[in-house]
N, C-alpha and C. Protein backbone atom coordinates (compact mmCIF):
# COMPACT_ATOMS: atom_id res chain seq x y z
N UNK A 1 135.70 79.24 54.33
CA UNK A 1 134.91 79.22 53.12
C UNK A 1 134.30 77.85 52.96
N UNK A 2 132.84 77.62 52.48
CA UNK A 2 132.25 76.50 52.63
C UNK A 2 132.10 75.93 51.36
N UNK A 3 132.83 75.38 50.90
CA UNK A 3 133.16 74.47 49.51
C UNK A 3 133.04 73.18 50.10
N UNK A 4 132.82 72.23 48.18
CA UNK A 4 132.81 71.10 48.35
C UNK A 4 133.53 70.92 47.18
N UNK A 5 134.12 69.22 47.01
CA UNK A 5 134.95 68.69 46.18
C UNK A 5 134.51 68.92 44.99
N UNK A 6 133.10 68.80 45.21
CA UNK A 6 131.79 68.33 43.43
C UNK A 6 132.16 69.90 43.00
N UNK A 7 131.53 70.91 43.61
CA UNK A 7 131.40 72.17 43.34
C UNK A 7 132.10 72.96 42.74
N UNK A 8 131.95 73.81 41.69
CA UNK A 8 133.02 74.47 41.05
C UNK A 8 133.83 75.80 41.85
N UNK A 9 134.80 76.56 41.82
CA UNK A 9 135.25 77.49 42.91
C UNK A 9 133.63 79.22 43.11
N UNK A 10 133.71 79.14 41.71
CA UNK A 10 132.56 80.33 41.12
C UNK A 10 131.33 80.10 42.01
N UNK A 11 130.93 78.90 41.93
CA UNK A 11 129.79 78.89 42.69
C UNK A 11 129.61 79.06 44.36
N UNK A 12 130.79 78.52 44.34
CA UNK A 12 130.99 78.23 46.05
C UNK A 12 131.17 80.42 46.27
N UNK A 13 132.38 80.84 45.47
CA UNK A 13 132.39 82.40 45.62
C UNK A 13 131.20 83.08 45.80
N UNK A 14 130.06 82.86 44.43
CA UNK A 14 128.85 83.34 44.67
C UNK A 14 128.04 83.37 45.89
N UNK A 15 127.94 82.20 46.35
CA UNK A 15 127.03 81.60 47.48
C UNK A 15 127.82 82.55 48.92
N UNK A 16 129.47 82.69 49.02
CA UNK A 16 129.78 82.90 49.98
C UNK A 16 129.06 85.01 49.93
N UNK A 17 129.50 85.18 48.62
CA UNK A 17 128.81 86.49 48.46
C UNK A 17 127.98 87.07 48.86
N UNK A 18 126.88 86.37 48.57
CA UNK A 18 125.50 86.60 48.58
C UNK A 18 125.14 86.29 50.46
N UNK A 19 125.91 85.16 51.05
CA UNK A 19 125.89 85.25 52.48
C UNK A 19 126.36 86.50 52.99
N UNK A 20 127.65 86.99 52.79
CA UNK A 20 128.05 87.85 52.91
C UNK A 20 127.42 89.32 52.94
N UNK A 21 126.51 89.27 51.63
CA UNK A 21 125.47 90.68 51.32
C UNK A 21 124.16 90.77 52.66
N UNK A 22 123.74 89.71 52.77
CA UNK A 22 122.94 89.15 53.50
C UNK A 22 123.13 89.35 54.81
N UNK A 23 124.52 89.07 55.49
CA UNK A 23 124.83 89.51 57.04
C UNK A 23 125.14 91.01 57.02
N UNK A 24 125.54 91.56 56.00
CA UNK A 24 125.96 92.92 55.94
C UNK A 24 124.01 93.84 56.32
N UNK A 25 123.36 93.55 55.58
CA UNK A 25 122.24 93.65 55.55
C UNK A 25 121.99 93.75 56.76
N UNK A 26 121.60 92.46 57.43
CA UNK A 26 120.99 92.27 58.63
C UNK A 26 121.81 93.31 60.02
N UNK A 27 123.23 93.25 59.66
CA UNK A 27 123.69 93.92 60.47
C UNK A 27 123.81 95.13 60.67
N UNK A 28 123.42 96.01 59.27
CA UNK A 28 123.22 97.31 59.44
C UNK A 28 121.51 97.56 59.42
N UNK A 29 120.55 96.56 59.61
CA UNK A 29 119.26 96.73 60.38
C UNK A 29 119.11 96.56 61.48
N UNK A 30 119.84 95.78 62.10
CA UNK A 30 120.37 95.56 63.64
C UNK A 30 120.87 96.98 63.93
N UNK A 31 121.84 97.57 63.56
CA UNK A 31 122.41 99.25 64.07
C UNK A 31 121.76 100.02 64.37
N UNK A 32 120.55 100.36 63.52
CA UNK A 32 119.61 101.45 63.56
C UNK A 32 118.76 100.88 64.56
N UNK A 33 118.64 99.65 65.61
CA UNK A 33 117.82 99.67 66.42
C UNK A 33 118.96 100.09 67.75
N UNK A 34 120.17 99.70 67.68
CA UNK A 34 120.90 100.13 69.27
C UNK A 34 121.20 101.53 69.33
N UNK A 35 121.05 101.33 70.77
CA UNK A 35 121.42 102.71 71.64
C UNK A 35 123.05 103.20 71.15
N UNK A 36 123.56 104.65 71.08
CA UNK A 36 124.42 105.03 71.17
C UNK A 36 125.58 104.40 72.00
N UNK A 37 125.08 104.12 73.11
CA UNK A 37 126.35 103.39 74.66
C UNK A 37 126.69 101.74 73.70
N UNK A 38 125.44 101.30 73.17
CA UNK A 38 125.57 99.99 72.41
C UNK A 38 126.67 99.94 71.23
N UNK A 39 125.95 101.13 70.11
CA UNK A 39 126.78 101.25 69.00
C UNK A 39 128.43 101.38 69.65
N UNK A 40 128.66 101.89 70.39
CA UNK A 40 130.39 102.20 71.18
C UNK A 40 130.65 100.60 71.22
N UNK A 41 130.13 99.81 72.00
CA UNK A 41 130.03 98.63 72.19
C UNK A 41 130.60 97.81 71.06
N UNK A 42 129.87 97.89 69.88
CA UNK A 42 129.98 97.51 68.92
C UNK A 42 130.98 97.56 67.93
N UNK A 43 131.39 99.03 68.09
CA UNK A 43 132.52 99.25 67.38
C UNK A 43 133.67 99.21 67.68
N UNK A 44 133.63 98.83 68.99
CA UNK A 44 134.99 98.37 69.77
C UNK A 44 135.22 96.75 69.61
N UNK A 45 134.14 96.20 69.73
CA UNK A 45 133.87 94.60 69.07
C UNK A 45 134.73 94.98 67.82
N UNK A 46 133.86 95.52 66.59
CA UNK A 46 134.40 94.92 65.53
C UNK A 46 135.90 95.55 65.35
N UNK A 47 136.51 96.56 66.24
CA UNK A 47 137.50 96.69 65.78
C UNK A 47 138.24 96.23 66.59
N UNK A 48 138.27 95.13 67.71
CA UNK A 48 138.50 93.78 68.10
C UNK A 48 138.86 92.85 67.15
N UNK A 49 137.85 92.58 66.51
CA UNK A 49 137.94 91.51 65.63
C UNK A 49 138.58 91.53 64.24
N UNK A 50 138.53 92.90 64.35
CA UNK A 50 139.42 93.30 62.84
C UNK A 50 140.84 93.60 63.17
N UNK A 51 141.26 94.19 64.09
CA UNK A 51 142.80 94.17 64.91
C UNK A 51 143.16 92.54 64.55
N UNK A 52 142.48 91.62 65.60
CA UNK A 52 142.73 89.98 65.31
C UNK A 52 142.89 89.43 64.12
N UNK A 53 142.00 89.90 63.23
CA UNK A 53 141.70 89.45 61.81
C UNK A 53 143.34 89.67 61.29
N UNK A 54 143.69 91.19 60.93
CA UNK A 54 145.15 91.18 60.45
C UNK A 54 146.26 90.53 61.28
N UNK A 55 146.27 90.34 62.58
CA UNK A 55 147.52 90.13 63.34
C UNK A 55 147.52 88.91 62.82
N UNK A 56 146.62 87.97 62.79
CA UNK A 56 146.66 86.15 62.06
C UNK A 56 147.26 86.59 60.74
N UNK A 57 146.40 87.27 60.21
CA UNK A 57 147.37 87.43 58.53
C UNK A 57 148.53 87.77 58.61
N UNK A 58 149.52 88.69 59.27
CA UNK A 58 150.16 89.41 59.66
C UNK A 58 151.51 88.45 60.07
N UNK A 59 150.79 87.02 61.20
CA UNK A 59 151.89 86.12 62.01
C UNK A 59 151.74 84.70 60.14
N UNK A 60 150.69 84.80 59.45
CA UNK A 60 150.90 83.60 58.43
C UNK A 60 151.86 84.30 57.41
N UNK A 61 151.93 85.54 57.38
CA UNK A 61 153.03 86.07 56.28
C UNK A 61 154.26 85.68 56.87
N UNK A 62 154.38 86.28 58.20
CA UNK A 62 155.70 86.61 59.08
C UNK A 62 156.26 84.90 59.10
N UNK A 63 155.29 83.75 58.81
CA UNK A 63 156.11 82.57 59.28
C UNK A 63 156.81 82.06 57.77
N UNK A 64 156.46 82.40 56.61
CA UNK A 64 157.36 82.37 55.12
C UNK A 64 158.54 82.29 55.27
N UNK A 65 159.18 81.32 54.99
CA UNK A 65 160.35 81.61 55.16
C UNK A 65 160.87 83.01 54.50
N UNK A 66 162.16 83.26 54.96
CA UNK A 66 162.69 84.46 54.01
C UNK A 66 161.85 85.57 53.58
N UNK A 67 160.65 85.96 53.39
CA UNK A 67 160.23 86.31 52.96
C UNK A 67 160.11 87.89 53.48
N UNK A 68 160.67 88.27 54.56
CA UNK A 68 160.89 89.64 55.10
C UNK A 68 162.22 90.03 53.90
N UNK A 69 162.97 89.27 54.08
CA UNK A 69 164.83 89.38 53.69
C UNK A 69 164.14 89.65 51.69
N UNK A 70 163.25 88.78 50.80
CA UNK A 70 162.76 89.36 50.04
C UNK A 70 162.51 90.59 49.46
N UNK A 71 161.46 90.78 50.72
CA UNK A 71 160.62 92.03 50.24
C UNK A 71 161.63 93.68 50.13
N UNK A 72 162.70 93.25 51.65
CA UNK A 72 163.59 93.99 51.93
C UNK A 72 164.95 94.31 50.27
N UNK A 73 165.19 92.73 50.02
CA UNK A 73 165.73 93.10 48.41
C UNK A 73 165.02 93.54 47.29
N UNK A 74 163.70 93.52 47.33
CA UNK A 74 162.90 93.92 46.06
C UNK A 74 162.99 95.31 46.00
N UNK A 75 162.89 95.91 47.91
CA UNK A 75 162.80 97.75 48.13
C UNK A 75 164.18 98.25 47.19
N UNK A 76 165.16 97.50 47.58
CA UNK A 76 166.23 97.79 47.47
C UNK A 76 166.91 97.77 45.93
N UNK A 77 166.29 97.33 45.38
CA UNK A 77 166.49 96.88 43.72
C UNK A 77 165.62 98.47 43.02
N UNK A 78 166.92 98.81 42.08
CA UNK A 78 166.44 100.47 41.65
C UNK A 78 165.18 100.36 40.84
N UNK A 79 164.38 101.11 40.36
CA UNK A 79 163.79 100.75 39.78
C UNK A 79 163.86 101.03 38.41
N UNK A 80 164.86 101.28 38.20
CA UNK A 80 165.66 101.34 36.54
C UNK A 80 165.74 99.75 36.12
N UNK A 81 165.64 98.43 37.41
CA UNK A 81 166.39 97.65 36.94
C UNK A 81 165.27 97.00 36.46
N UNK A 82 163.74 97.27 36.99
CA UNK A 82 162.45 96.82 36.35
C UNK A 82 162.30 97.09 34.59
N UNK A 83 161.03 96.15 34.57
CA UNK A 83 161.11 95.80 33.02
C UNK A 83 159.71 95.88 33.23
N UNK A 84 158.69 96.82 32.77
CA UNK A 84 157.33 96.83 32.33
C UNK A 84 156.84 95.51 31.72
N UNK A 85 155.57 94.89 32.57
CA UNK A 85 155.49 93.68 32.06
C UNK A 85 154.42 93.73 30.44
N UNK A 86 154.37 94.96 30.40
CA UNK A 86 153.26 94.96 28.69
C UNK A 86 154.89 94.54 27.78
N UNK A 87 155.93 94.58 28.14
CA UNK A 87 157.03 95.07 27.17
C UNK A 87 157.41 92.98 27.13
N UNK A 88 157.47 92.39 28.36
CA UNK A 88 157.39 91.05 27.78
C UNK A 88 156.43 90.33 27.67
N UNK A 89 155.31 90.57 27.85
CA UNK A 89 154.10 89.49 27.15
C UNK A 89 153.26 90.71 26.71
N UNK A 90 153.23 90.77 25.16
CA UNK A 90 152.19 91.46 24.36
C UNK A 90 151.34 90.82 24.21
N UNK A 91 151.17 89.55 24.59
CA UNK A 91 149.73 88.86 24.64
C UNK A 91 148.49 88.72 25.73
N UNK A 92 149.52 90.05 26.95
CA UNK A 92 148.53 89.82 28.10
C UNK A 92 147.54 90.99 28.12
């Protein structure tokens, strides 16, 4: 994400957005010009890159400490023992 110190977070979000709308764009005007054998091509790319995309997210969760042994006690906690959070902050 391409931020700066000066910049507020909103703006930097916007800007990344609007890049974002912008490659989406271009890339589904790019589609409608390739060949079928291409589009295969393509969608094996991006689901390349999207396989990769989660396995990084996937190994930055997995290095948390503890945080498997967590999730594993939260499953495990009944859910009788939960407390609706409208019931302690009526101000949220």
């Amino acid at each position: 994400m391409n931020t700066t110190d000066n910049a507020p977070m909103d703006d930097s979000s916007s800007a990344d957005l609007v890049s974002v709308t912008e490659l989406q764009n271009q890339l589904y005007d790019l589609l409608k010009q390739l060949s079928p054998e291409r589009l295969q091509v393509l969608a094996d790319f991006a689901a390349y890159l999207a396989n990769a995309e989660s396995e990084s997210a996937t190994q930055e969760l997995l290095a948390i400490p503890g945080l498997i042994e967590r999730v594993k006690q939260n499953q495990a906690t009944p859910k009788a023992e939960y407390t609706n959070w409208r019931n302690l902050r009526s101000d949220v």
